[in-house]
N, C-alpha and C. Protein backbone atom coordinates (compact mmCIF):
# COMPACT_ATOMS: atom_id res chain seq x y z
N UNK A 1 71.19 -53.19 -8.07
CA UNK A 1 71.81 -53.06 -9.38
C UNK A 1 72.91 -52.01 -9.29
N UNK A 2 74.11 -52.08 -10.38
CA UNK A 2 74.95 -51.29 -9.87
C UNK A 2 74.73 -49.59 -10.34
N UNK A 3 75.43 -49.07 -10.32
CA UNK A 3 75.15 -47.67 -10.74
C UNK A 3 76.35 -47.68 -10.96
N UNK A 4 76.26 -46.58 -12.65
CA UNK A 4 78.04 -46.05 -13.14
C UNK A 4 77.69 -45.22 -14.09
N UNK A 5 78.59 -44.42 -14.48
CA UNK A 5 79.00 -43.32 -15.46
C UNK A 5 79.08 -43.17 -16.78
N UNK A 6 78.67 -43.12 -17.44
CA UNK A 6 79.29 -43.44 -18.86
C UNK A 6 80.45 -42.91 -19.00
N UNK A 7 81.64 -43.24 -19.20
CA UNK A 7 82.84 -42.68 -19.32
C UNK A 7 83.28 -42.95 -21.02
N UNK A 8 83.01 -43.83 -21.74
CA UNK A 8 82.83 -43.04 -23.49
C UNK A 8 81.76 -43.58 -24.14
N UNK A 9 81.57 -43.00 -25.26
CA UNK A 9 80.50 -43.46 -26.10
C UNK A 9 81.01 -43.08 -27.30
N UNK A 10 81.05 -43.72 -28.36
CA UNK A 10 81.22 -44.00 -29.83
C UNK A 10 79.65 -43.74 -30.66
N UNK A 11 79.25 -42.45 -31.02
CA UNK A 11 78.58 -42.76 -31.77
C UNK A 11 77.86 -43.21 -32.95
N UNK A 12 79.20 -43.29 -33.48
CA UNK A 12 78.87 -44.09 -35.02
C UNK A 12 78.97 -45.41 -35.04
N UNK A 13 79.42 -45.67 -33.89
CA UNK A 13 79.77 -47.49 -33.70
C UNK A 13 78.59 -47.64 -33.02
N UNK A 14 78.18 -46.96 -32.06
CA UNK A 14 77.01 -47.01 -31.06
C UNK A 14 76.98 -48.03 -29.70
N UNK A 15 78.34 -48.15 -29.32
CA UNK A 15 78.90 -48.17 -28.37
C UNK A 15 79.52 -47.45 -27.22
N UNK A 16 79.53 -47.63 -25.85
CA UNK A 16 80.27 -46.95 -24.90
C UNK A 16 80.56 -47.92 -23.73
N UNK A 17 81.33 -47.41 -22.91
CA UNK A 17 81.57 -47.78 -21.55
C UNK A 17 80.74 -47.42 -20.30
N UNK A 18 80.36 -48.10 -19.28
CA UNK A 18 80.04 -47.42 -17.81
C UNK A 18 81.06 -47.71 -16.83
N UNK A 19 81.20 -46.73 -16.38
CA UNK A 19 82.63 -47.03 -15.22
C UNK A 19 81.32 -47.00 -14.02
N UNK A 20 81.07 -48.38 -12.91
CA UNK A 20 80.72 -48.14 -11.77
C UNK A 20 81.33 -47.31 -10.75
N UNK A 21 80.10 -46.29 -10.59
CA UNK A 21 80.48 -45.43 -9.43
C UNK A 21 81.22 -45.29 -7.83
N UNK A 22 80.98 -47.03 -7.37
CA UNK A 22 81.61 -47.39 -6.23
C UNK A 22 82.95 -48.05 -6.22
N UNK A 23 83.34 -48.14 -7.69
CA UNK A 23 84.98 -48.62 -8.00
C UNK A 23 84.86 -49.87 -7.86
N UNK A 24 83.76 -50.64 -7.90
CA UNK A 24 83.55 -52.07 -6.79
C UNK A 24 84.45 -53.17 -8.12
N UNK A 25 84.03 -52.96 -9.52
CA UNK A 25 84.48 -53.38 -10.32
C UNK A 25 85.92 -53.54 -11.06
N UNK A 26 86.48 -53.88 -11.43
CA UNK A 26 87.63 -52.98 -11.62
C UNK A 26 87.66 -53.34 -13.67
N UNK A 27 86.76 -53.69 -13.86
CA UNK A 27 86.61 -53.28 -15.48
C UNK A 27 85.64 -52.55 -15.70
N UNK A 28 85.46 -51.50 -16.74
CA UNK A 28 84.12 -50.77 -17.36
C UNK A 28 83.48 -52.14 -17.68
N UNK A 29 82.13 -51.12 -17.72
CA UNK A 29 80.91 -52.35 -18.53
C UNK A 29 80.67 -51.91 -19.96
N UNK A 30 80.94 -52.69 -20.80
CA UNK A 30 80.14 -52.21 -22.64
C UNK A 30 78.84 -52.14 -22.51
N UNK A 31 78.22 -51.20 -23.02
CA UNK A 31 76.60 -50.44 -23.15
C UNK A 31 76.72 -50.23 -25.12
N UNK A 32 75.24 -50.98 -25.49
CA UNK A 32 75.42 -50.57 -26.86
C UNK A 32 74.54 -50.07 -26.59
N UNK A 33 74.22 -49.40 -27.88
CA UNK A 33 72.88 -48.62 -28.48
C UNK A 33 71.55 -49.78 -28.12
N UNK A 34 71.51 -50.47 -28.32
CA UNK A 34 70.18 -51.03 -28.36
C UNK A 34 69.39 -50.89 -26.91
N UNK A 35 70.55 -51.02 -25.72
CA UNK A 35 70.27 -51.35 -24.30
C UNK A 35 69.65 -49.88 -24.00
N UNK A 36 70.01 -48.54 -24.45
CA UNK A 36 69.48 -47.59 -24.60
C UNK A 36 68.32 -47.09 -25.69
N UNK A 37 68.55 -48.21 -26.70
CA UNK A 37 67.11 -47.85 -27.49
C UNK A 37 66.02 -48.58 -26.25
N UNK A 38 65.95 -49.84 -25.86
CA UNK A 38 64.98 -50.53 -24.85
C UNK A 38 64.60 -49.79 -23.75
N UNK A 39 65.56 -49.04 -23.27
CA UNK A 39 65.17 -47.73 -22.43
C UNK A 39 64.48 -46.69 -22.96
N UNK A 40 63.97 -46.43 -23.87
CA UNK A 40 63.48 -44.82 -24.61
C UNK A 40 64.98 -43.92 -24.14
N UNK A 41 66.00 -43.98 -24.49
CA UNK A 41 67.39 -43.14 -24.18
C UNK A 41 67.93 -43.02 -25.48
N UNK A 42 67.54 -42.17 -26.42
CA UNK A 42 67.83 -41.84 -27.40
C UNK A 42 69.33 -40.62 -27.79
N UNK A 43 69.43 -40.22 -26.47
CA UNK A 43 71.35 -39.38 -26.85
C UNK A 43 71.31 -39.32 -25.14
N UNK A 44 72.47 -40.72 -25.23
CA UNK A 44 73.39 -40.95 -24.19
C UNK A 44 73.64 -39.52 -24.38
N UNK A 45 74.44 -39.35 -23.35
CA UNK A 45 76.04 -38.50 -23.07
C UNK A 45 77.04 -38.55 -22.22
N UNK A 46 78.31 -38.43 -22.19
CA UNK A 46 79.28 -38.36 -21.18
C UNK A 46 78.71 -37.76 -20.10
N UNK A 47 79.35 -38.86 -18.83
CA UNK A 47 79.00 -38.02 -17.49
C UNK A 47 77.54 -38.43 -17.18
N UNK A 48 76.73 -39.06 -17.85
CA UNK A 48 75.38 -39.45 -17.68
C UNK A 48 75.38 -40.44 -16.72
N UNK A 49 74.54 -40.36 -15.74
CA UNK A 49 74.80 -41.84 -14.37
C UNK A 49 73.50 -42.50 -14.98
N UNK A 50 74.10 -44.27 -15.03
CA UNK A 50 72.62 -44.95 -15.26
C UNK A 50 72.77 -46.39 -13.78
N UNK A 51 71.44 -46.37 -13.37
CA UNK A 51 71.44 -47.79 -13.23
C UNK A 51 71.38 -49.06 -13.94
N UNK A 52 72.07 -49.82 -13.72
CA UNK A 52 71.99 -51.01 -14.98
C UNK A 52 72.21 -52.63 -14.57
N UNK A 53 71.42 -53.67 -15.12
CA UNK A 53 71.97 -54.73 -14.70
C UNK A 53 73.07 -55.26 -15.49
N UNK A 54 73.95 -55.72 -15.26
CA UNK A 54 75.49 -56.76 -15.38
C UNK A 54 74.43 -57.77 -16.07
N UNK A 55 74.69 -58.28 -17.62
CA UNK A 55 73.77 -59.25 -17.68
C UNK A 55 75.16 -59.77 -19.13
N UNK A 56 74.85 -60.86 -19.54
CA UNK A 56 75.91 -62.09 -20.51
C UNK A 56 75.35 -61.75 -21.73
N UNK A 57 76.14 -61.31 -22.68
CA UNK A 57 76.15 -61.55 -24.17
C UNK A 57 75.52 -62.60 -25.04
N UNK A 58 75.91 -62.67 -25.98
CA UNK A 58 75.40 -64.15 -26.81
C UNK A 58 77.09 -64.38 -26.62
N UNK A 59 77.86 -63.32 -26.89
CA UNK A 59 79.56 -64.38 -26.90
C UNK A 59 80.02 -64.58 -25.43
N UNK A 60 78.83 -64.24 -24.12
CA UNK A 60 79.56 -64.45 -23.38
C UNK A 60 80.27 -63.44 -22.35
N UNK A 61 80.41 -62.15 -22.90
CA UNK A 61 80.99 -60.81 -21.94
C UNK A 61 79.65 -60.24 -21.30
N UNK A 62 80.83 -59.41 -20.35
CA UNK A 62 79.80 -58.40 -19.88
C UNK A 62 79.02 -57.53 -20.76
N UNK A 63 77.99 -57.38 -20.02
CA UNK A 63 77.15 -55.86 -20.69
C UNK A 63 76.52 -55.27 -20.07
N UNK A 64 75.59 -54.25 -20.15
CA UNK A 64 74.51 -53.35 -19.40
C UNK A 64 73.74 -53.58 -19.99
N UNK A 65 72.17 -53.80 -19.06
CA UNK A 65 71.19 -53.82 -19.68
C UNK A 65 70.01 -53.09 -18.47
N UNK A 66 68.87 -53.10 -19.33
CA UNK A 66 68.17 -52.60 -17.81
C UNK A 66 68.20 -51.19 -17.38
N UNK A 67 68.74 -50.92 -18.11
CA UNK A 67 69.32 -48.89 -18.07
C UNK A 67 68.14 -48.38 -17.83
N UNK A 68 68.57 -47.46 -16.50
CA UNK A 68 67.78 -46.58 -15.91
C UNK A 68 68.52 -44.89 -15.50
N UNK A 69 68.38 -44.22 -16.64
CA UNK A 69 68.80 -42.77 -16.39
C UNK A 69 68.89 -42.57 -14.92
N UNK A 70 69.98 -42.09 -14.03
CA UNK A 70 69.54 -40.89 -12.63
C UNK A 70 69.82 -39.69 -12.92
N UNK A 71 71.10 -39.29 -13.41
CA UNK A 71 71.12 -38.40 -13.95
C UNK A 71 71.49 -37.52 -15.14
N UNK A 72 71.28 -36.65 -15.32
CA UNK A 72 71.60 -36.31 -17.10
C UNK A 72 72.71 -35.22 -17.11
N UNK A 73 73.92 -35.28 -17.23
CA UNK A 73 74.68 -33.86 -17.86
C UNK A 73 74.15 -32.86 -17.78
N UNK A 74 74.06 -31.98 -17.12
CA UNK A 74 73.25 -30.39 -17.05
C UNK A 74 72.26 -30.21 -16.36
N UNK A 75 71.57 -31.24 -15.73
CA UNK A 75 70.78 -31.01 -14.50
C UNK A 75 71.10 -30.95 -13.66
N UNK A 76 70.66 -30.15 -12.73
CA UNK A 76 70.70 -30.04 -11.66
C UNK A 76 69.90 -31.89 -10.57
């Protein structure tokens, strides 16, 4: 599964981006709120690395799902 960054998050929309970490992609992935409510991930943040699967919409785009925290902003 790939691994990437969150590079923004909207929280009143409850949307963000993951930029994969190995560049392999060359578009961000959209991450909503829900794919992180199904995780128990209740405050994303910038800079947060998740693992995630690439999985199809109902319209059809990319998304993240499957989110697995590695690391969190401020840990070591």
């Amino acid at each position: 599964m790939p691994i990437g960054k969150l590079k923004t998050w909207n929280d009143e929309r409850g949307f963000g981006f993951l930029r994969a970490e190995d560049g392999s992609s060359g578009e961000d992935t959209f991450v909503h709120i829900s794919a992180f409510r199904a995780a128990d991930i209740y405050d994303p943040q910038l800079g947060d690395v998740f693992e995630f699967a690439a999985q199809r919409s109902r319209d059809d785009r990319t998304q993240a799902g499957e989110l697995v925290r590695l690391h969190r902003v401020g840990e070591q």
